[in-house]
Every structure is written in C-alpha cells, then in structure tokens.
PDB file of N, CA and C in Angstrom:
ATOM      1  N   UNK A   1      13.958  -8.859  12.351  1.00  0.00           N
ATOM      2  CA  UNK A   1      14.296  -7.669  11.569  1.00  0.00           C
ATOM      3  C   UNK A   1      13.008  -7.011  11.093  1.00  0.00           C
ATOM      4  N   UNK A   2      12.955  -5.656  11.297  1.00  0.00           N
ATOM      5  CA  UNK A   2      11.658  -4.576  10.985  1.00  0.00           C
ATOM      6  C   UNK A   2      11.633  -4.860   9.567  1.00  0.00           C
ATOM      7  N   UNK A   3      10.793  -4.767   8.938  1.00  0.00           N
ATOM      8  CA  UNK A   3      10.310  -4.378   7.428  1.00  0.00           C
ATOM      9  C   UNK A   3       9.444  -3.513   7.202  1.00  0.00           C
ATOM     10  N   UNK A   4       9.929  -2.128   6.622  1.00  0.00           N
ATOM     11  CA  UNK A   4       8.680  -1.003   6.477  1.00  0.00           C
ATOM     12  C   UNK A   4       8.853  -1.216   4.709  1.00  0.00           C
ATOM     13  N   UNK A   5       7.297  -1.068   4.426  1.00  0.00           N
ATOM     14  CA  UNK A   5       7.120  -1.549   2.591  1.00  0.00           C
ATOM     15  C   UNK A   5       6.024   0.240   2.511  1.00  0.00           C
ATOM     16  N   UNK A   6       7.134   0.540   1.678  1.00  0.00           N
ATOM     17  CA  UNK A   6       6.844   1.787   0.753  1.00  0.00           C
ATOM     18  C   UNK A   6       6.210   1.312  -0.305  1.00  0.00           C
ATOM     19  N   UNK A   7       4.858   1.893  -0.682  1.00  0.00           N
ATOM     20  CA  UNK A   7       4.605   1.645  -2.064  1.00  0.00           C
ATOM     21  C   UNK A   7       3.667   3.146  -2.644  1.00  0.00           C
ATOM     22  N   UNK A   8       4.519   3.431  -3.977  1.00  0.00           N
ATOM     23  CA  UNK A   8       4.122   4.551  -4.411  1.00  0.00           C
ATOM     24  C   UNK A   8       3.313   4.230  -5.834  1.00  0.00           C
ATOM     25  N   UNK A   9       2.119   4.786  -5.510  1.00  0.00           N
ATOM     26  CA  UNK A   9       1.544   4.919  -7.284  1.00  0.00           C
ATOM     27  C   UNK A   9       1.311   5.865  -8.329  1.00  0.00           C
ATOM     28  N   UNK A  10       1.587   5.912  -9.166  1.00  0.00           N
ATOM     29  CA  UNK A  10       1.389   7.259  -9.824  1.00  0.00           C
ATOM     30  C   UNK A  10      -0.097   6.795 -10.329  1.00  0.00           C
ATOM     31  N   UNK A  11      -0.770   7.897 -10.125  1.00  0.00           N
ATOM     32  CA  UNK A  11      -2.483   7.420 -10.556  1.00  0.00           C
ATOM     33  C   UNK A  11      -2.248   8.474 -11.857  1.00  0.00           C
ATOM     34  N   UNK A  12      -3.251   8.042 -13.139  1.00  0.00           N
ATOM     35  CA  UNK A  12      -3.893   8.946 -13.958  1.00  0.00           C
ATOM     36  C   UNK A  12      -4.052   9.777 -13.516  1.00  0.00           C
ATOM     37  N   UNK A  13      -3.661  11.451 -13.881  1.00  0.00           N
ATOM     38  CA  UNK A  13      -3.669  12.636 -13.900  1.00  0.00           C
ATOM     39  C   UNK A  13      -5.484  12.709 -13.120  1.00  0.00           C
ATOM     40  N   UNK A  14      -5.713  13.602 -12.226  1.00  0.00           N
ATOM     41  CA  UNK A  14      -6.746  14.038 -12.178  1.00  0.00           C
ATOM     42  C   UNK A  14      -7.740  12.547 -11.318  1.00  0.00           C
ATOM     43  N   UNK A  15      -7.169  11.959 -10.892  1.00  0.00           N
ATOM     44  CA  UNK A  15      -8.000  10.305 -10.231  1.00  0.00           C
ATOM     45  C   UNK A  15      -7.330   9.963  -9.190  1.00  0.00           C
ATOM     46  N   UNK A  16      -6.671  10.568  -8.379  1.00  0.00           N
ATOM     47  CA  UNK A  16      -5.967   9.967  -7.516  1.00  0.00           C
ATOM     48  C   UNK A  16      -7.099  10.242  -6.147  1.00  0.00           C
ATOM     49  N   UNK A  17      -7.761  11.313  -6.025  1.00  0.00           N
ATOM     50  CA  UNK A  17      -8.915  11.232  -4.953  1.00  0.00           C
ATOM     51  C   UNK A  17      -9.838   9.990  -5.318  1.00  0.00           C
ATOM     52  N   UNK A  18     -10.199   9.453  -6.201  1.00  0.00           N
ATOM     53  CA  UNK A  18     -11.267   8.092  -7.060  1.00  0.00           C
ATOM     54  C   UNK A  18     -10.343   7.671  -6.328  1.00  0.00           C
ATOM     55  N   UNK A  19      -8.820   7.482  -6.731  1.00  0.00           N
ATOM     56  CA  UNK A  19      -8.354   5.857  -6.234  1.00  0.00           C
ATOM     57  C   UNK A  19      -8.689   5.578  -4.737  1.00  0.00           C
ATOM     58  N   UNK A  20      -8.190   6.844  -4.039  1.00  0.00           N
ATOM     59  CA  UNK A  20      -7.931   6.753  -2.427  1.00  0.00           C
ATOM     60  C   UNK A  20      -9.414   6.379  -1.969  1.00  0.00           C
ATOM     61  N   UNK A  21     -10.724   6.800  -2.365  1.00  0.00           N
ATOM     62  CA  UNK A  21     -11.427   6.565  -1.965  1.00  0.00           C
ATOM     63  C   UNK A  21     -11.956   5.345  -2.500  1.00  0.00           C
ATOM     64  N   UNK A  22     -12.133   4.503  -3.540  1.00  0.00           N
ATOM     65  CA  UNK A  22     -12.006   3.053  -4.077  1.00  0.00           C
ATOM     66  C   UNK A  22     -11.221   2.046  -2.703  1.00  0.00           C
ATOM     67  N   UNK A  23      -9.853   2.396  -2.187  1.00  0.00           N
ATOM     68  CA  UNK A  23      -9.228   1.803  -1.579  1.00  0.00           C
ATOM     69  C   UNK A  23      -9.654   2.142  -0.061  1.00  0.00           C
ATOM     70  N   UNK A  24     -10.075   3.103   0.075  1.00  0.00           N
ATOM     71  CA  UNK A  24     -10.934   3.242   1.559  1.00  0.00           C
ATOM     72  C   UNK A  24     -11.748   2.061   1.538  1.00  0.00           C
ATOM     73  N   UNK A  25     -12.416   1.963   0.716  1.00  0.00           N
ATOM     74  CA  UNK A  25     -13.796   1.625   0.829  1.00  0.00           C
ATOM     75  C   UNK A  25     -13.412   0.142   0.366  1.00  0.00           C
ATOM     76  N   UNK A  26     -13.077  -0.012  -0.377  1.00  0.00           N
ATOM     77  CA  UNK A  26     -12.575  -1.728  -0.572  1.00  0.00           C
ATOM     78  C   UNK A  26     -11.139  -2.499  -0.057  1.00  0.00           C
ATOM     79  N   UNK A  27     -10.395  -1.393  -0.283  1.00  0.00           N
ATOM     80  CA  UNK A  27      -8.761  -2.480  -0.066  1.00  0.00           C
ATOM     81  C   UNK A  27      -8.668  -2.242   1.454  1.00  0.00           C
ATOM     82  N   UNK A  28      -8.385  -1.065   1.961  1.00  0.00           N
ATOM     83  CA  UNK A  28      -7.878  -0.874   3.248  1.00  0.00           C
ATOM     84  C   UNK A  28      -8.957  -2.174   4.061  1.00  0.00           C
ATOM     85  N   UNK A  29      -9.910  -2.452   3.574  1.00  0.00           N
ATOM     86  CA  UNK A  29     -10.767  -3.272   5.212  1.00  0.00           C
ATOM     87  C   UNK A  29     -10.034  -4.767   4.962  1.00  0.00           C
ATOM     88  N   UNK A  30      -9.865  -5.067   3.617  1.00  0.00           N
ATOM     89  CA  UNK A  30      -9.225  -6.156   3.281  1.00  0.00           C
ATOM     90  C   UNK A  30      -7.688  -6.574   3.855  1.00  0.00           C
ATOM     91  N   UNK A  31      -7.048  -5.527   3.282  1.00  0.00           N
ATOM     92  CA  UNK A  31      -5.565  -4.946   3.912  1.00  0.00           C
ATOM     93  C   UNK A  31      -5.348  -5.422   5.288  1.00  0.00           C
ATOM     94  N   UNK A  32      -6.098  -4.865   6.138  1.00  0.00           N
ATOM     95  CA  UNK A  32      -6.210  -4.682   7.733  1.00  0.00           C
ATOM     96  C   UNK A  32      -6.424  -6.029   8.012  1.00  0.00           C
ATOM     97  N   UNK A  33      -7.271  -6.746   7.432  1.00  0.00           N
ATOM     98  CA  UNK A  33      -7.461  -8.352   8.050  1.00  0.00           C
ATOM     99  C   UNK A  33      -6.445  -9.303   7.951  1.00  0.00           C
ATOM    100  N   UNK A  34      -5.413  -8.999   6.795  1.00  0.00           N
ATOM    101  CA  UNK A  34      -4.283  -9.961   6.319  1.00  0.00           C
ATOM    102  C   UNK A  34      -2.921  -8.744   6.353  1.00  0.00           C
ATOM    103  N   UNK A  35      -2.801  -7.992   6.647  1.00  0.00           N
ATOM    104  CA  UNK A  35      -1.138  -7.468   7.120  1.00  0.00           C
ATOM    105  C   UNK A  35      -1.443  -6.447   8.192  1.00  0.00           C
ATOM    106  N   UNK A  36      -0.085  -6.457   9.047  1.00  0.00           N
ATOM    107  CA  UNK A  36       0.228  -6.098   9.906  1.00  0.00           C
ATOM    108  C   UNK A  36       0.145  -5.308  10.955  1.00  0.00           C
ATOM    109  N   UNK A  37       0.716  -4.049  10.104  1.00  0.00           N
ATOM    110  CA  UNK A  37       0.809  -3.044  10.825  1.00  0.00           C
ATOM    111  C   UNK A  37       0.851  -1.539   9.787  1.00  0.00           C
ATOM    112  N   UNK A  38      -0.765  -0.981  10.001  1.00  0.00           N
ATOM    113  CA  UNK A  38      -1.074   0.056   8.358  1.00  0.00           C
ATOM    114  C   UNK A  38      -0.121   1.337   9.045  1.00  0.00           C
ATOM    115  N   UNK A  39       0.762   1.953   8.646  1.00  0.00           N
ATOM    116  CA  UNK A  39       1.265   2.937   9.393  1.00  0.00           C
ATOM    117  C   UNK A  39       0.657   4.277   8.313  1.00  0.00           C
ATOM    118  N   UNK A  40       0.203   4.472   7.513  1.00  0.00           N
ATOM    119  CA  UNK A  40      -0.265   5.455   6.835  1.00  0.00           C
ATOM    120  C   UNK A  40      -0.624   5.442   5.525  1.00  0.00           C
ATOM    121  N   UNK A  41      -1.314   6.544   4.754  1.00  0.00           N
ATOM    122  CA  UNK A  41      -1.518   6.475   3.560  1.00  0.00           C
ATOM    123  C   UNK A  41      -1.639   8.030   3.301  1.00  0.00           C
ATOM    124  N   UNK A  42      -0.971   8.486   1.838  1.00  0.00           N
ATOM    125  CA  UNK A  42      -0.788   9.926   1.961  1.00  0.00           C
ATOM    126  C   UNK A  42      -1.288  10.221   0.291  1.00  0.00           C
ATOM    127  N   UNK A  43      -1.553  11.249   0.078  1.00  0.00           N
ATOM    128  CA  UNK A  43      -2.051  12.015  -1.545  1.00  0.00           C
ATOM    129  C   UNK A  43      -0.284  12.977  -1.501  1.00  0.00           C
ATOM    130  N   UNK A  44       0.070  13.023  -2.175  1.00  0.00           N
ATOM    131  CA  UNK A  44       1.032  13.956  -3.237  1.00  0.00           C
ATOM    132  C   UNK A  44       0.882  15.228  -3.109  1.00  0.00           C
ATOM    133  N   UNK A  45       1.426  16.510  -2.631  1.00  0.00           N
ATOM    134  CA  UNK A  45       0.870  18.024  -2.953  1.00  0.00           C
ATOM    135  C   UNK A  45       2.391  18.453  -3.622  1.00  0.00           C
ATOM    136  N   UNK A  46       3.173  17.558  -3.472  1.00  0.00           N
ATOM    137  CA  UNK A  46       4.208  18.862  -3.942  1.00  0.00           C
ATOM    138  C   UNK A  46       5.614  17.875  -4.668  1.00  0.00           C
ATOM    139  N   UNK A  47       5.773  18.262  -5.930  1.00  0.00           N
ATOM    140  CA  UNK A  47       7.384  17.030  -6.479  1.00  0.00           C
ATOM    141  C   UNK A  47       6.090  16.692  -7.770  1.00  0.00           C
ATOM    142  N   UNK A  48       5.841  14.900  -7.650  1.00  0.00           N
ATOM    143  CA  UNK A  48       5.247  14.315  -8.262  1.00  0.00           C
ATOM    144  C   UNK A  48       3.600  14.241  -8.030  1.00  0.00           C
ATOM    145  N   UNK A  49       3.102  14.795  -8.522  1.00  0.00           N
ATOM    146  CA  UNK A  49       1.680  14.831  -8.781  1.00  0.00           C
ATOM    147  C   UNK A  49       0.345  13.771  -8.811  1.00  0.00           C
ATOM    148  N   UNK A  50      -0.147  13.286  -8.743  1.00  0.00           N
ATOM    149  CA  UNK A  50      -1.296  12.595  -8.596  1.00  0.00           C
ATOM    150  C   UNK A  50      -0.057  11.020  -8.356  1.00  0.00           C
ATOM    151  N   UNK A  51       0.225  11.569  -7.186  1.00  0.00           N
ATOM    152  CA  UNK A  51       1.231   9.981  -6.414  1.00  0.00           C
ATOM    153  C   UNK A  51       0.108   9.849  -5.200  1.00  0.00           C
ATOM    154  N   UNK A  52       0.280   8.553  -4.228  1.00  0.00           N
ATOM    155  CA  UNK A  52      -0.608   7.921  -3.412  1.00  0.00           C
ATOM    156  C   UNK A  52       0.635   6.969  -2.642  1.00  0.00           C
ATOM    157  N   UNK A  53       0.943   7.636  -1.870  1.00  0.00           N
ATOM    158  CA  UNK A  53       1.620   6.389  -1.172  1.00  0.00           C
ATOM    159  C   UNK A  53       1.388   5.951   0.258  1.00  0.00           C
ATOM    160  N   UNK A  54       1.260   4.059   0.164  1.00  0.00           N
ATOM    161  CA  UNK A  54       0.654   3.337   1.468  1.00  0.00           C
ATOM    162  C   UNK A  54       1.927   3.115   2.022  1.00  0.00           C
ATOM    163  N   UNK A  55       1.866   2.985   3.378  1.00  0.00           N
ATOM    164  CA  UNK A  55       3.136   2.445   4.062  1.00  0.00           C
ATOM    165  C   UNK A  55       2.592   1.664   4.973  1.00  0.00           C
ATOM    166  N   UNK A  56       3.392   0.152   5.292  1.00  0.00           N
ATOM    167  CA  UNK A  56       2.791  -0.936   5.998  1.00  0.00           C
ATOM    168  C   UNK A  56       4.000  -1.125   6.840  1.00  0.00           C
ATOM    169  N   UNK A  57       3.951  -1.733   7.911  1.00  0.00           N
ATOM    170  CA  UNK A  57       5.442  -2.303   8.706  1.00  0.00           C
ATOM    171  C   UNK A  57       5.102  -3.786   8.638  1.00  0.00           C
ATOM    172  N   UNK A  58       6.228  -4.712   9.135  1.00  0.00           N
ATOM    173  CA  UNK A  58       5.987  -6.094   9.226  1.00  0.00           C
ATOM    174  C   UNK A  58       6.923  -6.724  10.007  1.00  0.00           C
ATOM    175  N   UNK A  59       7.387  -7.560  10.796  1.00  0.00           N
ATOM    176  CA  UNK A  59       8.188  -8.194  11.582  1.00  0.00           C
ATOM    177  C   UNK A  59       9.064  -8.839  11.211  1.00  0.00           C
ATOM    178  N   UNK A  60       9.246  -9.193   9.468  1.00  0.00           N
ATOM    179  CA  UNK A  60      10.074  -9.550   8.926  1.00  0.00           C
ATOM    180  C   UNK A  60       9.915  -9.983   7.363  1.00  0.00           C
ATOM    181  N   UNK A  61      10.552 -10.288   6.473  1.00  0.00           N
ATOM    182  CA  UNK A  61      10.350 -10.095   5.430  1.00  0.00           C
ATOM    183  C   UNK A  61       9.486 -11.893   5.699  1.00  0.00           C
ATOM    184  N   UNK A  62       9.501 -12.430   5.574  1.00  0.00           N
ATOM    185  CA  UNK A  62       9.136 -13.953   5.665  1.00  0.00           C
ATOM    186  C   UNK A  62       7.353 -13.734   5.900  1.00  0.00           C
ATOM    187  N   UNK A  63       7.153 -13.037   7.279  1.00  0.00           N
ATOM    188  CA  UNK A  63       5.801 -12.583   7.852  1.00  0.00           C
ATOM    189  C   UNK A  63       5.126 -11.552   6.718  1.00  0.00           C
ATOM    190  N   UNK A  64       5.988 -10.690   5.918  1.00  0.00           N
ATOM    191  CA  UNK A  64       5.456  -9.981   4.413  1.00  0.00           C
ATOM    192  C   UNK A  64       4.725 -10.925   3.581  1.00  0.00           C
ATOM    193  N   UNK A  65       5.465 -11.658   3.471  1.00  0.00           N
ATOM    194  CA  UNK A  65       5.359 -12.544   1.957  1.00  0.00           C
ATOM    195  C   UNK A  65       4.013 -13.530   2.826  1.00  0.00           C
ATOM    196  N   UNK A  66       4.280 -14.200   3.681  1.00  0.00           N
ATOM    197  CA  UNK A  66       2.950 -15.179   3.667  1.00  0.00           C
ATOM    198  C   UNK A  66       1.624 -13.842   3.883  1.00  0.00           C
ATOM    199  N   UNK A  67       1.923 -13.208   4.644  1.00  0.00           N
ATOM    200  CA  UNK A  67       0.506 -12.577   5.189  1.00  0.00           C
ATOM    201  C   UNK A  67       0.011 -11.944   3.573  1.00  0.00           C
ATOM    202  N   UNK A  68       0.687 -11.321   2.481  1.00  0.00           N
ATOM    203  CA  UNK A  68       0.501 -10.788   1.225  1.00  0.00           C
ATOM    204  C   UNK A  68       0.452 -12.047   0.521  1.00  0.00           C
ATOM    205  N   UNK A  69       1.015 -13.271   0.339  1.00  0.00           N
ATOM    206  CA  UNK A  69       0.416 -14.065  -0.727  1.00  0.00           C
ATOM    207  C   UNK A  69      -0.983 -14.841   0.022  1.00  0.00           C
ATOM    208  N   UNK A  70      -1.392 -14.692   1.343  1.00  0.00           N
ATOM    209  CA  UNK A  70      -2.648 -14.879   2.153  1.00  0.00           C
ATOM    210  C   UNK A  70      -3.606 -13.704   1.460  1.00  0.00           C
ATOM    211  N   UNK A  71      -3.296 -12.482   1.138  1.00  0.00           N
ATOM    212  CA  UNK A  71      -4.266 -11.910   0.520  1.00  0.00           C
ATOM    213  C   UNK A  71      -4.507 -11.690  -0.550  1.00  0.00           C
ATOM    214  N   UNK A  72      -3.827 -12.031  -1.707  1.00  0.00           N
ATOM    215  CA  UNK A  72      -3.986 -12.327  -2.785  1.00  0.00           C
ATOM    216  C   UNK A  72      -4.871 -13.456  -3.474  1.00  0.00           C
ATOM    217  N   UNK A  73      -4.637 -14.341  -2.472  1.00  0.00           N
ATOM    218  CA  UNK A  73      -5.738 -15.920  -2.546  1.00  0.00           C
ATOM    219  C   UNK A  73      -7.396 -15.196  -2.079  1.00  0.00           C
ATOM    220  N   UNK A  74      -8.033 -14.113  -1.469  1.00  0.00           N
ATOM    221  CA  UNK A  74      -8.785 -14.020  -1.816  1.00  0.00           C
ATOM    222  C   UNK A  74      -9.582 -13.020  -2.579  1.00  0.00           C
ATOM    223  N   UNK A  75     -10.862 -13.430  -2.948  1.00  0.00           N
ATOM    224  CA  UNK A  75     -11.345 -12.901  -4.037  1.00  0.00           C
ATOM    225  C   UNK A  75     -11.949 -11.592  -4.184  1.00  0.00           C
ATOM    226  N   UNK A  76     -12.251 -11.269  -2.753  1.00  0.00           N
ATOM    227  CA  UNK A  76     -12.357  -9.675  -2.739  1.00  0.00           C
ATOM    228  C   UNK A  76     -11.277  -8.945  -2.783  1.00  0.00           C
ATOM    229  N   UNK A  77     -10.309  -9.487  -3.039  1.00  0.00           N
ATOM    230  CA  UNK A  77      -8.714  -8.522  -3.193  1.00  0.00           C
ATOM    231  C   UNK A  77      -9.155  -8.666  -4.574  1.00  0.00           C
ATOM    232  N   UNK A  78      -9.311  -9.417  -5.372  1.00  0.00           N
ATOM    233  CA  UNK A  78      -9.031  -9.559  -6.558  1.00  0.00           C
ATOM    234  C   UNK A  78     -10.043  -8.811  -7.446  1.00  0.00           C
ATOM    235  N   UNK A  79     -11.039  -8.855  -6.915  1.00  0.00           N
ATOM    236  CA  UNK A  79     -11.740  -7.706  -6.909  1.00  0.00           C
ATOM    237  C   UNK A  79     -11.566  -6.192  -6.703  1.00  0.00           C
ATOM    238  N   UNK A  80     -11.402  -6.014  -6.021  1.00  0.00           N
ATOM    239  CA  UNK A  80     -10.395  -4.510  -5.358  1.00  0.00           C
ATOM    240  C   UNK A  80     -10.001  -4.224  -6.552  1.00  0.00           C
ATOM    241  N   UNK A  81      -8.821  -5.075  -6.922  1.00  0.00           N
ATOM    242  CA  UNK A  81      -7.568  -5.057  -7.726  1.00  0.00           C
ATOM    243  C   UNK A  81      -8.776  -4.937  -9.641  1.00  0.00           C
ATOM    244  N   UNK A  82      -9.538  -4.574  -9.471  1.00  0.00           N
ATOM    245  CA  UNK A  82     -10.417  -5.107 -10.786  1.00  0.00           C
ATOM    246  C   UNK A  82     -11.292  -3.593 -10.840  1.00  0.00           C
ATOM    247  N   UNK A  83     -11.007  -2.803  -9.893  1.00  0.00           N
ATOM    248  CA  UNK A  83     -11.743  -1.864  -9.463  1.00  0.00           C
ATOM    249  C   UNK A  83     -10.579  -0.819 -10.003  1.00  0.00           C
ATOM    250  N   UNK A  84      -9.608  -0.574  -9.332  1.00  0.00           N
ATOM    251  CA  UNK A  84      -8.267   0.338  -8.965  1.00  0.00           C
ATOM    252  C   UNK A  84      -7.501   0.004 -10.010  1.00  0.00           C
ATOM    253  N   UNK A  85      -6.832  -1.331 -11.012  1.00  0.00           N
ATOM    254  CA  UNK A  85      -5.903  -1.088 -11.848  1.00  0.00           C
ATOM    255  C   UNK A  85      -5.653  -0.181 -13.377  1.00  0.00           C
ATOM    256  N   UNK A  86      -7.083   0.176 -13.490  1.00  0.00           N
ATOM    257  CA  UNK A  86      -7.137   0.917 -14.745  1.00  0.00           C
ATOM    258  C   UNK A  86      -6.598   2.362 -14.207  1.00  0.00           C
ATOM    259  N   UNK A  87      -6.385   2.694 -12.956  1.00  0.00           N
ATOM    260  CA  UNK A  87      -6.352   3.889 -12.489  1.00  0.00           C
ATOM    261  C   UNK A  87      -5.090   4.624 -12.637  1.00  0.00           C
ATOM    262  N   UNK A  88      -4.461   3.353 -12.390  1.00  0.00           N
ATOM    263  CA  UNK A  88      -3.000   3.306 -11.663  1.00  0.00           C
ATOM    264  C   UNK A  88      -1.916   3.262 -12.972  1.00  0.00           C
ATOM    265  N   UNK A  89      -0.686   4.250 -13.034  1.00  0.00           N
ATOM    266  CA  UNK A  89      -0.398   4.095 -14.437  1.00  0.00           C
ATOM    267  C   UNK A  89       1.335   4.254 -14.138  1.00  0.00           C
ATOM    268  N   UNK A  90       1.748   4.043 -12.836  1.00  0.00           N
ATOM    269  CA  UNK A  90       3.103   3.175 -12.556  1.00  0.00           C
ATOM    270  C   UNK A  90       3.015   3.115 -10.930  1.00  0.00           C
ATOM    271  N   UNK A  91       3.605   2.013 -10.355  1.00  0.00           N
ATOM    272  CA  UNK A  91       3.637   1.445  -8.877  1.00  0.00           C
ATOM    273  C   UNK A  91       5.242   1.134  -8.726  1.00  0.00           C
ATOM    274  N   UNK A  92       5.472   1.429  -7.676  1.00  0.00           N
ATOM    275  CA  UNK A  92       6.789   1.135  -7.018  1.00  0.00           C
ATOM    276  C   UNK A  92       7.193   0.904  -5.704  1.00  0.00           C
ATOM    277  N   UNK A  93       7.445  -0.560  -5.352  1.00  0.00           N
ATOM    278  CA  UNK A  93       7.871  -0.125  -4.210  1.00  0.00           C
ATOM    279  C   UNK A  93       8.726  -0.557  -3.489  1.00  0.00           C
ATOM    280  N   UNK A  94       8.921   0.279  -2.429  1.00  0.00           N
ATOM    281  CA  UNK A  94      10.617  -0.377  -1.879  1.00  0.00           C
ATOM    282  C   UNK A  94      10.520  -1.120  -0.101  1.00  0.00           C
ATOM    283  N   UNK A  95      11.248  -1.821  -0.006  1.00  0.00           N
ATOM    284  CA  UNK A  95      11.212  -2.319   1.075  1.00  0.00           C
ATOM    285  C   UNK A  95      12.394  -1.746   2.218  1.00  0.00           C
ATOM    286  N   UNK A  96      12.316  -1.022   3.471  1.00  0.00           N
ATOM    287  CA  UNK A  96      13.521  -0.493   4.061  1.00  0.00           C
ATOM    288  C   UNK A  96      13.100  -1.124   5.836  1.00  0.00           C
ATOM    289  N   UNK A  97      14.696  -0.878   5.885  1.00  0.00           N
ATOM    290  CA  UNK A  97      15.002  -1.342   7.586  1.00  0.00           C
ATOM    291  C   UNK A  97      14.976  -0.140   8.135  1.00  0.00           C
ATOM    292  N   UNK A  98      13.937   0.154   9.222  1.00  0.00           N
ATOM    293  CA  UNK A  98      14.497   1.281   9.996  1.00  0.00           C
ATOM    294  C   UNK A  98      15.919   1.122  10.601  1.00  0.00           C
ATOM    295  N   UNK A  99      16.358   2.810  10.728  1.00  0.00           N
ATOM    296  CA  UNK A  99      17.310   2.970  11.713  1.00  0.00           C
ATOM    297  C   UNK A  99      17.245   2.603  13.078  1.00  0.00           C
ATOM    298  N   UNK A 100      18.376   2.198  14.316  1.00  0.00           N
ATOM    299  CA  UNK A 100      17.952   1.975  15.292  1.00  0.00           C
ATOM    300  C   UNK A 100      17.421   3.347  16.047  1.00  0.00           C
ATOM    301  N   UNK A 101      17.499   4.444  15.266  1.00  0.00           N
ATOM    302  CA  UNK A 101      16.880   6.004  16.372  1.00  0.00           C
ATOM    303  C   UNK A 101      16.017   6.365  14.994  1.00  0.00           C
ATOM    304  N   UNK A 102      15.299   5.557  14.672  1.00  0.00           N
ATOM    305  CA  UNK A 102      14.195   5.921  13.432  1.00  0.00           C
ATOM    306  C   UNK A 102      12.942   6.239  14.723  1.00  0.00           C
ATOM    307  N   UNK A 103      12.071   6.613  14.404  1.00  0.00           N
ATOM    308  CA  UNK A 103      10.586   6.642  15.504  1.00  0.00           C
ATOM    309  C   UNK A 103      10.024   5.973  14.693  1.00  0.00           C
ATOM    310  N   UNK A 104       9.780   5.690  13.617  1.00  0.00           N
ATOM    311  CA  UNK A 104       9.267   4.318  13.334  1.00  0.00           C
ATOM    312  C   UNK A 104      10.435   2.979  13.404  1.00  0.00           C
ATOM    313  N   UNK A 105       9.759   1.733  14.369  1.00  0.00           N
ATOM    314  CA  UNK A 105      10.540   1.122  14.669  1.00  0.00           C
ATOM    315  C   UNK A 105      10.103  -0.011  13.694  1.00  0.00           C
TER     316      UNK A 105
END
C-alpha cells in the first residue's frame, strides 16, 4: 500500500524563505539519505500565508516509520531540528493513499 505524507508548516510571519533555505541546506541532504521518495516541496502564495509544505511517498506505512525513526537517531537531524524549530509556529500532517488513476502513484 502507497503512503504519500503531507506535511504543512505554518512558519513565523515573514521567515518562511529562512526556513526553506535552512532545510535546503541542512534537512533535505539528510532527508534524502533515510526516506524514500522526496516528491516536492512548495512556499504558500495564495489561502494561508507563510505555509511550506514537503511531500514524501513511501511503500508503506511500516517502511515510514522505520526509515523516520532511522532519522531521528541521528544527530545531524537533531541538529537541523535545533536550527528550524524556533521558526515554525504550527505543523501538520496527514498521511493519504493515492487513488488508483492518481499520477502520483
């Protein structure tokens, strides 16, 4: 079963270019070594305002959870995460099954 993981952040007014580029430069290389499949990352122009949302796919919820508690154990995540959380001032995210005529599969 597909697993696509939505995660939306609302950054502090006016910091959401800081965050994206913080996470260029530190999370995404981290990211990439311990999950899956990065299908995008987007800035906010129109609705909710200084939002940031990553989208990852995964092969199943089971393959989520080890490959993400695999990156949490190390210390340049935790780092990352020491960099980016003052930024960030609500996170949400949802986990969905594509459709079988989704183009993301």
């Amino acid at each position: 079963m597909r697993i696509i993981e939505e995660r939306h952040y609302r950054i502090k007014p006016g910091l959401a270019a800081q965050f994206a580029a913080i996470y260029h430069e530190f999370g995404l290389p981290i990211q990439r070594e311990y999950l899956q499949d990065f299908i995008g990352y987007f800035l906010t122009e129109v609705g909710e305002l200084n939002g940031v949302v990553a989208i990852w796919g995964f092969d199943s919820m089971d393959t989520r959870l080890q490959q993400r508690d695999r990156m949490m154990q190390d210390p340049r995540w935790q780092d990352y995460l020491q960099r980016v959380l003052h930024l960030i001032d609500h996170q949400q995210t949802r986990l969905m099954r594509p459709t079988s005529f989704s183009p993301i599969q």
